[in-house]
C-alpha atoms as a PDB file:
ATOM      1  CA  UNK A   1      17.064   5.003   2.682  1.00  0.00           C
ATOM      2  CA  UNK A   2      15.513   2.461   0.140  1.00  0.00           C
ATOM      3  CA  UNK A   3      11.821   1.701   0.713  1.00  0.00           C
ATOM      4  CA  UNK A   4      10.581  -0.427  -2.285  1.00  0.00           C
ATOM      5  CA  UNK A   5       6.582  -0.579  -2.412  1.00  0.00           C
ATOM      6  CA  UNK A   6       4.172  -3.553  -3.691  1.00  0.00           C
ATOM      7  CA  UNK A   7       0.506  -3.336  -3.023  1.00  0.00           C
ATOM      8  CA  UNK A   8      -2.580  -5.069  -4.570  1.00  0.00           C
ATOM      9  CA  UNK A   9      -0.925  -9.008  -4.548  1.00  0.00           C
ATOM     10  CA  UNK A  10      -4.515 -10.766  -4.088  1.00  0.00           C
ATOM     11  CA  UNK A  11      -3.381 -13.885  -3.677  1.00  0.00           C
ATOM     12  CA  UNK A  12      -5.901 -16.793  -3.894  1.00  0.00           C
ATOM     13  CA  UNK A  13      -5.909 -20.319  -3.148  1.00  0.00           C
ATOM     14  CA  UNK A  14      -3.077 -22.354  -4.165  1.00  0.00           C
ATOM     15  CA  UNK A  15      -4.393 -23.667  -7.344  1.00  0.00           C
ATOM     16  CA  UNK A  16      -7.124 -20.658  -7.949  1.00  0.00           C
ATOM     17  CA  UNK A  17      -6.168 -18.514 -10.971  1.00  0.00           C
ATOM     18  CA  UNK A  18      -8.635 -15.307 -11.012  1.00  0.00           C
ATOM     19  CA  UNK A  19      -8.738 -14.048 -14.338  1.00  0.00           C
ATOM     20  CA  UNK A  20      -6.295 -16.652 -15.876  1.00  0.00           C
ATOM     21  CA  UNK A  21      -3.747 -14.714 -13.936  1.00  0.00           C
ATOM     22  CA  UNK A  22      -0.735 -16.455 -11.569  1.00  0.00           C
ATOM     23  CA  UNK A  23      -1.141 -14.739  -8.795  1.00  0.00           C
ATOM     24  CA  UNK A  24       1.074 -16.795  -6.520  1.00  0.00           C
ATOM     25  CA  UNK A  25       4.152 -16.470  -9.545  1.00  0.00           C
ATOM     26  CA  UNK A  26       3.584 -12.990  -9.898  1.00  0.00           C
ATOM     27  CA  UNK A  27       4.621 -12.839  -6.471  1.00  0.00           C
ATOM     28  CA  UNK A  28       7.195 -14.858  -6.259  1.00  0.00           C
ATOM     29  CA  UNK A  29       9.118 -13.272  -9.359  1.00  0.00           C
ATOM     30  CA  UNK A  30       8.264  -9.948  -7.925  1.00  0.00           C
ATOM     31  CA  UNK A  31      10.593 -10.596  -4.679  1.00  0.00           C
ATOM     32  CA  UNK A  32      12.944 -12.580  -6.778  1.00  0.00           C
ATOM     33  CA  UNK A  33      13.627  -8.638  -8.533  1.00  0.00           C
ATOM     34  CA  UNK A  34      13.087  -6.858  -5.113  1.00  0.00           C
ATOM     35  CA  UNK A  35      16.039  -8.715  -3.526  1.00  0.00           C
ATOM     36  CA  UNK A  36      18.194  -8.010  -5.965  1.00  0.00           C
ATOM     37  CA  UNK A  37      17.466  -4.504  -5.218  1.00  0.00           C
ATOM     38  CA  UNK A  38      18.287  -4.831  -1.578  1.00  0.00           C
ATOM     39  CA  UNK A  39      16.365  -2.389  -0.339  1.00  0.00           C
ATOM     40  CA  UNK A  40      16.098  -1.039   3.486  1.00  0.00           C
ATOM     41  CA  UNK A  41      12.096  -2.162   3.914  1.00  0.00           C
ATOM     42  CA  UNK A  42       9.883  -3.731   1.791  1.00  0.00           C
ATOM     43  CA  UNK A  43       5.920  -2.064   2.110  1.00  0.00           C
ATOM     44  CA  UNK A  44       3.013  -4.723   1.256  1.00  0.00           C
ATOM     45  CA  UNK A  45       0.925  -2.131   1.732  1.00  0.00           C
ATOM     46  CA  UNK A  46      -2.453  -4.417   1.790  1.00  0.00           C
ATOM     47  CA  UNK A  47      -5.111  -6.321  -0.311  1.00  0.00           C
ATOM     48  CA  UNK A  48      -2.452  -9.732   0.285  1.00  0.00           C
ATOM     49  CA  UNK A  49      -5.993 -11.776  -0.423  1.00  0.00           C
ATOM     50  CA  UNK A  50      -7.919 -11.824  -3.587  1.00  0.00           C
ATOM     51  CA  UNK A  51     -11.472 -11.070  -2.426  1.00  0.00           C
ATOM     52  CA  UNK A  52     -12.404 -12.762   1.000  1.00  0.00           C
ATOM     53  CA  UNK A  53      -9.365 -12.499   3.944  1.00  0.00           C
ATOM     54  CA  UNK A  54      -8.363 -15.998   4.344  1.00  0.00           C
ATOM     55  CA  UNK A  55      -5.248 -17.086   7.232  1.00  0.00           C
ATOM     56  CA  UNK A  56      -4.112 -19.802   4.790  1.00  0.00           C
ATOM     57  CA  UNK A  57      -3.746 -17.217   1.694  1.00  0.00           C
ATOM     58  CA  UNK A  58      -1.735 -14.261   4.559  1.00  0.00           C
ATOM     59  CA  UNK A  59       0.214 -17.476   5.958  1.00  0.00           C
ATOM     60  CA  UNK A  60       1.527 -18.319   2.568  1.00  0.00           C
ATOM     61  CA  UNK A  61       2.267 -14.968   2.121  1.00  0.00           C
ATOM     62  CA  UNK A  62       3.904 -14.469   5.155  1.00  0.00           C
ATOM     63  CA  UNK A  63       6.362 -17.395   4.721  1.00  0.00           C
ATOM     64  CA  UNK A  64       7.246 -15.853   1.401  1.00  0.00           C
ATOM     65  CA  UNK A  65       8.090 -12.760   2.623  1.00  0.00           C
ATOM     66  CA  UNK A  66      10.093 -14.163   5.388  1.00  0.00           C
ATOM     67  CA  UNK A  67      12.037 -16.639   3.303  1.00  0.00           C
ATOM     68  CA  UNK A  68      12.761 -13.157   0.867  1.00  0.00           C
ATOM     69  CA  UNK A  69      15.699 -12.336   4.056  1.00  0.00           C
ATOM     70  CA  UNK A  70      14.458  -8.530   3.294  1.00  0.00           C
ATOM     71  CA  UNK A  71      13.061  -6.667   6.328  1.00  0.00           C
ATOM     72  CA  UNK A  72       9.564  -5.785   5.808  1.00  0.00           C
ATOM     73  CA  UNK A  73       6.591  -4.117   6.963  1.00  0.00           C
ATOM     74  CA  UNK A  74       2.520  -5.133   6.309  1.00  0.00           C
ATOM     75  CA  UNK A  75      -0.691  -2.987   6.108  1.00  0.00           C
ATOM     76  CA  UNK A  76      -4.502  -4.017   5.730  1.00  0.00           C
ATOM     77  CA  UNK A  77      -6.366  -3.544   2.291  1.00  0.00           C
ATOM     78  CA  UNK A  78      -9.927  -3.582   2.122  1.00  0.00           C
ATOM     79  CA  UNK A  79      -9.838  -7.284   0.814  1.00  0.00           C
ATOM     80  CA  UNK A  80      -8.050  -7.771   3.873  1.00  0.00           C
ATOM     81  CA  UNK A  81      -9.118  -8.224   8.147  1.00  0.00           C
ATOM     82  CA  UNK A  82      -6.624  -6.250  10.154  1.00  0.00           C
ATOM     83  CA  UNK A  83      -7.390  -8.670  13.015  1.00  0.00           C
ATOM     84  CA  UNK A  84      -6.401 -11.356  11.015  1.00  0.00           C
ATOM     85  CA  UNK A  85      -3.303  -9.356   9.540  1.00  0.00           C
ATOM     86  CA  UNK A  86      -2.059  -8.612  13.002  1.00  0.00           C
ATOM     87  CA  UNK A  87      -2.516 -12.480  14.100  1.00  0.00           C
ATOM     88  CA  UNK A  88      -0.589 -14.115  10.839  1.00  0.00           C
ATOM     89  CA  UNK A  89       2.114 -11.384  10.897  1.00  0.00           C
ATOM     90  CA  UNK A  90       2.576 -11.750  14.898  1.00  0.00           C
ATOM     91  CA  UNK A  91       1.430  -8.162  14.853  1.00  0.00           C
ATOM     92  CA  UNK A  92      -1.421  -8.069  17.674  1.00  0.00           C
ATOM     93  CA  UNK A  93       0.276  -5.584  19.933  1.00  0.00           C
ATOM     94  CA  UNK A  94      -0.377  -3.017  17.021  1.00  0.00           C
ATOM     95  CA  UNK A  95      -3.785  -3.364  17.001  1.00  0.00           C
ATOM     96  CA  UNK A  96      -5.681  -0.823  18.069  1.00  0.00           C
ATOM     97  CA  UNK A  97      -9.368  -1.269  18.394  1.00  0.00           C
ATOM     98  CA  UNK A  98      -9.730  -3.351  15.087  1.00  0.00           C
ATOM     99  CA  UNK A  99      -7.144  -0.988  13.311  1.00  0.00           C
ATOM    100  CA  UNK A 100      -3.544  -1.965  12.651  1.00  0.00           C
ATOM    101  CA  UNK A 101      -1.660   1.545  12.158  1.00  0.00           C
ATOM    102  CA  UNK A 102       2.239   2.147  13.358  1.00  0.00           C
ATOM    103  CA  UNK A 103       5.181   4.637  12.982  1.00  0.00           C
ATOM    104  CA  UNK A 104       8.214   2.549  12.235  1.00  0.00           C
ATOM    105  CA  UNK A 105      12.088   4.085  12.113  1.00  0.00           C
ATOM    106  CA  UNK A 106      13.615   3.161   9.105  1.00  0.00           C
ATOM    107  CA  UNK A 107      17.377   4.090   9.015  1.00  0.00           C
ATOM    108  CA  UNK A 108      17.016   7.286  10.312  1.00  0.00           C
ATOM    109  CA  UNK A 109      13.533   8.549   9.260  1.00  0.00           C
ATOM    110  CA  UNK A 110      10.517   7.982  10.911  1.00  0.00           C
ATOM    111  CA  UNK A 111       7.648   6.421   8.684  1.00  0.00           C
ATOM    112  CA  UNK A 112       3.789   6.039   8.761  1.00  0.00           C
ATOM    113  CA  UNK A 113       1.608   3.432   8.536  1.00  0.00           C
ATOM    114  CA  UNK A 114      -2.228   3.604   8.510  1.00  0.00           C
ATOM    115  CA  UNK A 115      -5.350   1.395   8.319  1.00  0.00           C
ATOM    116  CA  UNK A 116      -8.203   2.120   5.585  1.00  0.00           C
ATOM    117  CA  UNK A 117      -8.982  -1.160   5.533  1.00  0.00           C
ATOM    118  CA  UNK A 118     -12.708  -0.169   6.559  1.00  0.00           C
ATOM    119  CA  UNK A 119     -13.070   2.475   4.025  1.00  0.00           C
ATOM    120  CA  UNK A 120     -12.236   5.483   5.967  1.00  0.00           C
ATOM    121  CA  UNK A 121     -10.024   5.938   9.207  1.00  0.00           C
ATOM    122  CA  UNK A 122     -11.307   6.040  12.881  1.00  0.00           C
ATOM    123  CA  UNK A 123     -11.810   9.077  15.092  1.00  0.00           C
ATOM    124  CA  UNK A 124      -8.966   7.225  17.228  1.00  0.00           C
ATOM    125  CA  UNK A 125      -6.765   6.269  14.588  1.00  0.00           C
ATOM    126  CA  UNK A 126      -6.960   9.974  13.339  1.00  0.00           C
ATOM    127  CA  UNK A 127      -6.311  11.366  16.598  1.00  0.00           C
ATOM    128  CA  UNK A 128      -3.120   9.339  16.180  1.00  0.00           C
ATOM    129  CA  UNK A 129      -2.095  10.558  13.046  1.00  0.00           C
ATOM    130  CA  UNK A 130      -2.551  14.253  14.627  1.00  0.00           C
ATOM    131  CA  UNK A 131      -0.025  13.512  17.107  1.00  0.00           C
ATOM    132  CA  UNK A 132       2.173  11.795  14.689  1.00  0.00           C
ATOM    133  CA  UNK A 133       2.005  14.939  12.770  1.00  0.00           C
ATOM    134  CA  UNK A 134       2.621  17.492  15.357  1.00  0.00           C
ATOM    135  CA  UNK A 135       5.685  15.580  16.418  1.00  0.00           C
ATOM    136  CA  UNK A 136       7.077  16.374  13.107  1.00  0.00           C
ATOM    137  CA  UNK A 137       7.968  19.333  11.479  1.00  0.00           C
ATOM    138  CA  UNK A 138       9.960  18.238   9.169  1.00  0.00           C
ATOM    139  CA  UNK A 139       8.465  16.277   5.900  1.00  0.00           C
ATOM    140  CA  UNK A 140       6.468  12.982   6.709  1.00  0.00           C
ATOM    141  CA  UNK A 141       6.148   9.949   4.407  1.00  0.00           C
ATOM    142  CA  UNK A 142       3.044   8.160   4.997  1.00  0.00           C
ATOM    143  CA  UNK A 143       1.983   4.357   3.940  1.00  0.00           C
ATOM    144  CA  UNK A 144      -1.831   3.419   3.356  1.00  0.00           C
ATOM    145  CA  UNK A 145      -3.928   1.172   1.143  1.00  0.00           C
ATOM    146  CA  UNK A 146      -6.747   3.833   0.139  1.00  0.00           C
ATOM    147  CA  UNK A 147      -5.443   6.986  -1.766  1.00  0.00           C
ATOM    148  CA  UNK A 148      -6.632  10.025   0.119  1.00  0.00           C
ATOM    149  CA  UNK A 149      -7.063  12.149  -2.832  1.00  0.00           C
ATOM    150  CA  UNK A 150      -9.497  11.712  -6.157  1.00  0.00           C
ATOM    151  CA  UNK A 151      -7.183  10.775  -8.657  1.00  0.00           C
ATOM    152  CA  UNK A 152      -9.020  11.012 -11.559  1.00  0.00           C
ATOM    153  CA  UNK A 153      -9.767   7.567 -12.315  1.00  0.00           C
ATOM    154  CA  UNK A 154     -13.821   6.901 -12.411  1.00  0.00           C
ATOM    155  CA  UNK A 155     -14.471   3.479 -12.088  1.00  0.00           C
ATOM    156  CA  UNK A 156     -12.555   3.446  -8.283  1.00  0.00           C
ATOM    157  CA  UNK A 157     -12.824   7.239  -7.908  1.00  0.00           C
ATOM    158  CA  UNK A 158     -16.946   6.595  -8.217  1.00  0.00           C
ATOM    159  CA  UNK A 159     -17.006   3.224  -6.368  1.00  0.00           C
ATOM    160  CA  UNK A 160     -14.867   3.079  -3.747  1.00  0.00           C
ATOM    161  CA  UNK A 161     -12.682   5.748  -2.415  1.00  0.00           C
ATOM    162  CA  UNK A 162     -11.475   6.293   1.088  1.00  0.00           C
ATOM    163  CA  UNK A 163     -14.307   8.236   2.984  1.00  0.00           C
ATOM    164  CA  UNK A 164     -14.266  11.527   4.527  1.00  0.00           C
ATOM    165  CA  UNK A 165     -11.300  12.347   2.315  1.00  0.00           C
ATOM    166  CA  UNK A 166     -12.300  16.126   2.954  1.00  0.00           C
ATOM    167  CA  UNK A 167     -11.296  15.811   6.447  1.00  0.00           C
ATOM    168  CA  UNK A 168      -8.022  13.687   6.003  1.00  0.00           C
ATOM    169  CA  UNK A 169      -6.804  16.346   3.592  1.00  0.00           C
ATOM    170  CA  UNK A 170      -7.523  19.030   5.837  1.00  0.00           C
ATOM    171  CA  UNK A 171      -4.932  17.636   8.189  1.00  0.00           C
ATOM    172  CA  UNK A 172      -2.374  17.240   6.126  1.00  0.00           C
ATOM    173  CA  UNK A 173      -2.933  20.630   4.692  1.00  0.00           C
ATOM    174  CA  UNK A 174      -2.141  21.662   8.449  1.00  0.00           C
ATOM    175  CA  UNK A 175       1.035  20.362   8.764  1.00  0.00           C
ATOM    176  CA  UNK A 176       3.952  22.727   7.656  1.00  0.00           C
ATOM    177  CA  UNK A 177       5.962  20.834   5.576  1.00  0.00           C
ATOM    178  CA  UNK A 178       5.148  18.249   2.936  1.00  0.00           C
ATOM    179  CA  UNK A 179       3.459  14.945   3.595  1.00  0.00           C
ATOM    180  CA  UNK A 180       4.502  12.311   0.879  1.00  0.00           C
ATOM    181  CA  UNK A 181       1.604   9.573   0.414  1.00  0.00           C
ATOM    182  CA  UNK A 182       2.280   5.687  -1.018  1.00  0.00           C
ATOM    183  CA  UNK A 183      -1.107   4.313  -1.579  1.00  0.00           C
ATOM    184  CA  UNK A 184      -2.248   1.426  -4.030  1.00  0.00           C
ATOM    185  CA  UNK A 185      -6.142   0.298  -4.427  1.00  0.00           C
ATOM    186  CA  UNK A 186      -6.814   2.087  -7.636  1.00  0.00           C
ATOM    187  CA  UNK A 187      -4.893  -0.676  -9.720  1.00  0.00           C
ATOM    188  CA  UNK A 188      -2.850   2.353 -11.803  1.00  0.00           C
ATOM    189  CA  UNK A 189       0.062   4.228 -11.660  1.00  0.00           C
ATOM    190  CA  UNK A 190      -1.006   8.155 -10.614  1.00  0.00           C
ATOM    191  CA  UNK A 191       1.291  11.153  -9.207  1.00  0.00           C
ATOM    192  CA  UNK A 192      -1.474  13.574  -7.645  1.00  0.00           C
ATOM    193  CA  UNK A 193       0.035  16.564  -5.815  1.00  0.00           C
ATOM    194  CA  UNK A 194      -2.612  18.921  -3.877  1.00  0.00           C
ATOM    195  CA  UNK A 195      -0.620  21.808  -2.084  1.00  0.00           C
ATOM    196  CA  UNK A 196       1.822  20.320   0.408  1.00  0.00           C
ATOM    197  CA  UNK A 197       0.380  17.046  -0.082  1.00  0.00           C
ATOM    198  CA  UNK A 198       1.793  14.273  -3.241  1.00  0.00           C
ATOM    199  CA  UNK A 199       0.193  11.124  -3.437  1.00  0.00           C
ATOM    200  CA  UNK A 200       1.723   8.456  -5.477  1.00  0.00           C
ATOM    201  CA  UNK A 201      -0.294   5.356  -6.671  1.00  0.00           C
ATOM    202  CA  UNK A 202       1.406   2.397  -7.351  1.00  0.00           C
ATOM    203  CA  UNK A 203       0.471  -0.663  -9.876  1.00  0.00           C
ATOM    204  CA  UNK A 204      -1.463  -3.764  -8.603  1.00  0.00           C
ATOM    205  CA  UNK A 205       0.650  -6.725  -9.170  1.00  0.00           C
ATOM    206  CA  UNK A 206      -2.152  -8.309 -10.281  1.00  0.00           C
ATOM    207  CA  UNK A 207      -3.281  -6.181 -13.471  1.00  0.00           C
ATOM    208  CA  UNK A 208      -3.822  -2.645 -14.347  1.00  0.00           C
ATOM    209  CA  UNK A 209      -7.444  -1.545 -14.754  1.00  0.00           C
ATOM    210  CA  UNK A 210      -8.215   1.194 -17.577  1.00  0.00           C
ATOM    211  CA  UNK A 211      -7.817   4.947 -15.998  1.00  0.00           C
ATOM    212  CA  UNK A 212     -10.261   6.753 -18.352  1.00  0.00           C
ATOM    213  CA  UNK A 213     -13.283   4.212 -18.031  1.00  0.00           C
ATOM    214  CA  UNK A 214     -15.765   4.707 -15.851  1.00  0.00           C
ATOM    215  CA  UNK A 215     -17.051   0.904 -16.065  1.00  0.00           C
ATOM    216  CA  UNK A 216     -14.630  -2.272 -14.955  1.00  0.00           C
ATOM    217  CA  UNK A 217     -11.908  -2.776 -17.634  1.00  0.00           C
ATOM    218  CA  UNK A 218      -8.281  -4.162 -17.370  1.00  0.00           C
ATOM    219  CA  UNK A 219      -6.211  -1.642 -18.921  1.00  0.00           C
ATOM    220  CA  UNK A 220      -3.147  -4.324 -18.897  1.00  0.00           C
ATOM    221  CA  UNK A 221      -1.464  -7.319 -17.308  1.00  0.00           C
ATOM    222  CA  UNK A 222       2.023  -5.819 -16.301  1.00  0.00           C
ATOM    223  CA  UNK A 223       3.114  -5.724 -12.939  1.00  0.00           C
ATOM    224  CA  UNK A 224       5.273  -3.082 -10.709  1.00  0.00           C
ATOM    225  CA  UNK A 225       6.472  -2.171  -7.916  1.00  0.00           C
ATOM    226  CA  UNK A 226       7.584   1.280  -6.329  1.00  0.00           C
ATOM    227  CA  UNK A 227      10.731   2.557  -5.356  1.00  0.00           C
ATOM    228  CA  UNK A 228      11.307   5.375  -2.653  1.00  0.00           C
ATOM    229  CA  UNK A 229      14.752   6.875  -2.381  1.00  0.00           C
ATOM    230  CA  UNK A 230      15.324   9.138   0.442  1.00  0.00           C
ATOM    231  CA  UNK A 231      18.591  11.371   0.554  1.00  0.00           C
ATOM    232  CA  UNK A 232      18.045  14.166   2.995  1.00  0.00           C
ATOM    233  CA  UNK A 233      15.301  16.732   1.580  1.00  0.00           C
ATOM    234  CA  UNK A 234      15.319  14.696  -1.701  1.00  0.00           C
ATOM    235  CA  UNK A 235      12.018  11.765  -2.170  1.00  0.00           C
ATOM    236  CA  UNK A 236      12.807  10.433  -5.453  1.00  0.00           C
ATOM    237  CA  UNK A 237      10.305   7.639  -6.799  1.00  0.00           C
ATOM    238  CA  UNK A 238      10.372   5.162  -9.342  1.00  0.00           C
ATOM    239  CA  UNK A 239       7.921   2.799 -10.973  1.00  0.00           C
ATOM    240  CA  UNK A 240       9.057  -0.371 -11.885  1.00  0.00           C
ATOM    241  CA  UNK A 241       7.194  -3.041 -14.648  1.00  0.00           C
ATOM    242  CA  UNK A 242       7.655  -6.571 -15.380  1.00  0.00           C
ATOM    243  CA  UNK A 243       5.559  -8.586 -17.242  1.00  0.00           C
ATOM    244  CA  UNK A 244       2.506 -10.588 -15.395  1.00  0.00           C
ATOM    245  CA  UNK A 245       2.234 -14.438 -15.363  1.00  0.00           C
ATOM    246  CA  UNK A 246      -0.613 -15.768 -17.153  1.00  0.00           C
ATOM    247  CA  UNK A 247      -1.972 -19.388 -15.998  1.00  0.00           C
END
């Protein structure tokens, strides 16, 4: 199984370039390398808008990803609505409560998809995830917006990390194999591995802000997306870069 990961897009208006950057191109290049890949799914695993959730900026998105031909799956970033998500992405009879969250089979593994949209994960859609969990006893890879580790990156591990991280770790520490994580939000490329538990943070393909500040500062302007490989009990991950499009 080939899962190939892109997180981060924040696409604006057509026309809009937020910091000099072609966010609409990098897009578009990005899936023009993904196909060629031809992977099994493709994860936009959330923040599709630039700041404010607009339907015009997921529509757009949407029709790109359709007119890609690759078999894909969509989660909520905290730039993003999940109501709103769900709606575009004809997606409403995920919704839970305000929370879009799923388990999807892809080939023949079964793969997670939560909602930290809000910040933090509700009592209901946790409750979920425990089930999910118990259900398998064999190694889980999970897709989310928000990593649930610190990941040793100030400026976002200061600001704005997922909330009651404590207690999300916790439960994966329960389960008895490994969990395998595929986050975004921090706008870097991190491996963090905390006992049965490796979270892998994947670029923005917007830019790259700078992992050792603890202030805003774009580190650099490349773009990337992730690849997951799974072959039985192997995970093997790559990062891949291409250079951003300026205005």
């Amino acid at each position: 199984m080939k899962i190939i990961q892109i997180t981060d897009l924040h696409v604006d208006e057509e026309g809009e370039y937020p910091f000099d950057i072609d966010v609409r191109k990098n897009l578009l290049r990005m899936l023009t390398y993904i196909k060629k890949e031809k992977p099994d799914h493709l994860v936009v695993s959330g923040d599709l808008c630039y700041r404010d959730p607009k339907p015009a900026i997921k529509e757009w998105v949407k029709e790109i990803l359709d007119y890609s031909e690759v078999p894909y799956s969509v989660i909520a970033g905290n730039h993003d609505d999940s109501t709103m998500l769900a709606e575009v992405f004809q997606l409403k009879h995920l919704l839970n409560e305000g929370e879009l969250y799923f388990a999807k089979k892809i080939e023949k593994e079964t793969v997670l998809f939560l909602d930290s949209a809000k910040g933090a994960l509700s009592k209901k859609q946790t409750n979920w995830l425990k089930r999910q969990l118990k259900n398998a006893n064999d190694d889980v890879l999970i897709f989310m917006h928000h990593p649930p580790v610190k990941a040793g990156v100030p400026f976002m591990d200061q600001r704005y990390p997922l909330q009651y991280i404590e207690a999300l770790q916790q439960l994966f520490f329960e389960h008895p194999a490994n969990i395998h994580v595929c986050c975004g939000h921090y706008h870097v490329e991190k491996t963090i591995r905390l006992k049965n538990l490796t979270v892998q943070i994947t670029p923005s393909c917007f830019f790259q802000i700078d992992q050792h500040s603890s202030e805003f500062k774009v580190d650099h302007h490349r773009i990337a997306y992730r690849e997951v490989v799974v072959e039985g009990d192997v995970l093997k991950s790559t990062v891949r870069y291409f250079n951003g499009s300026k205005k």
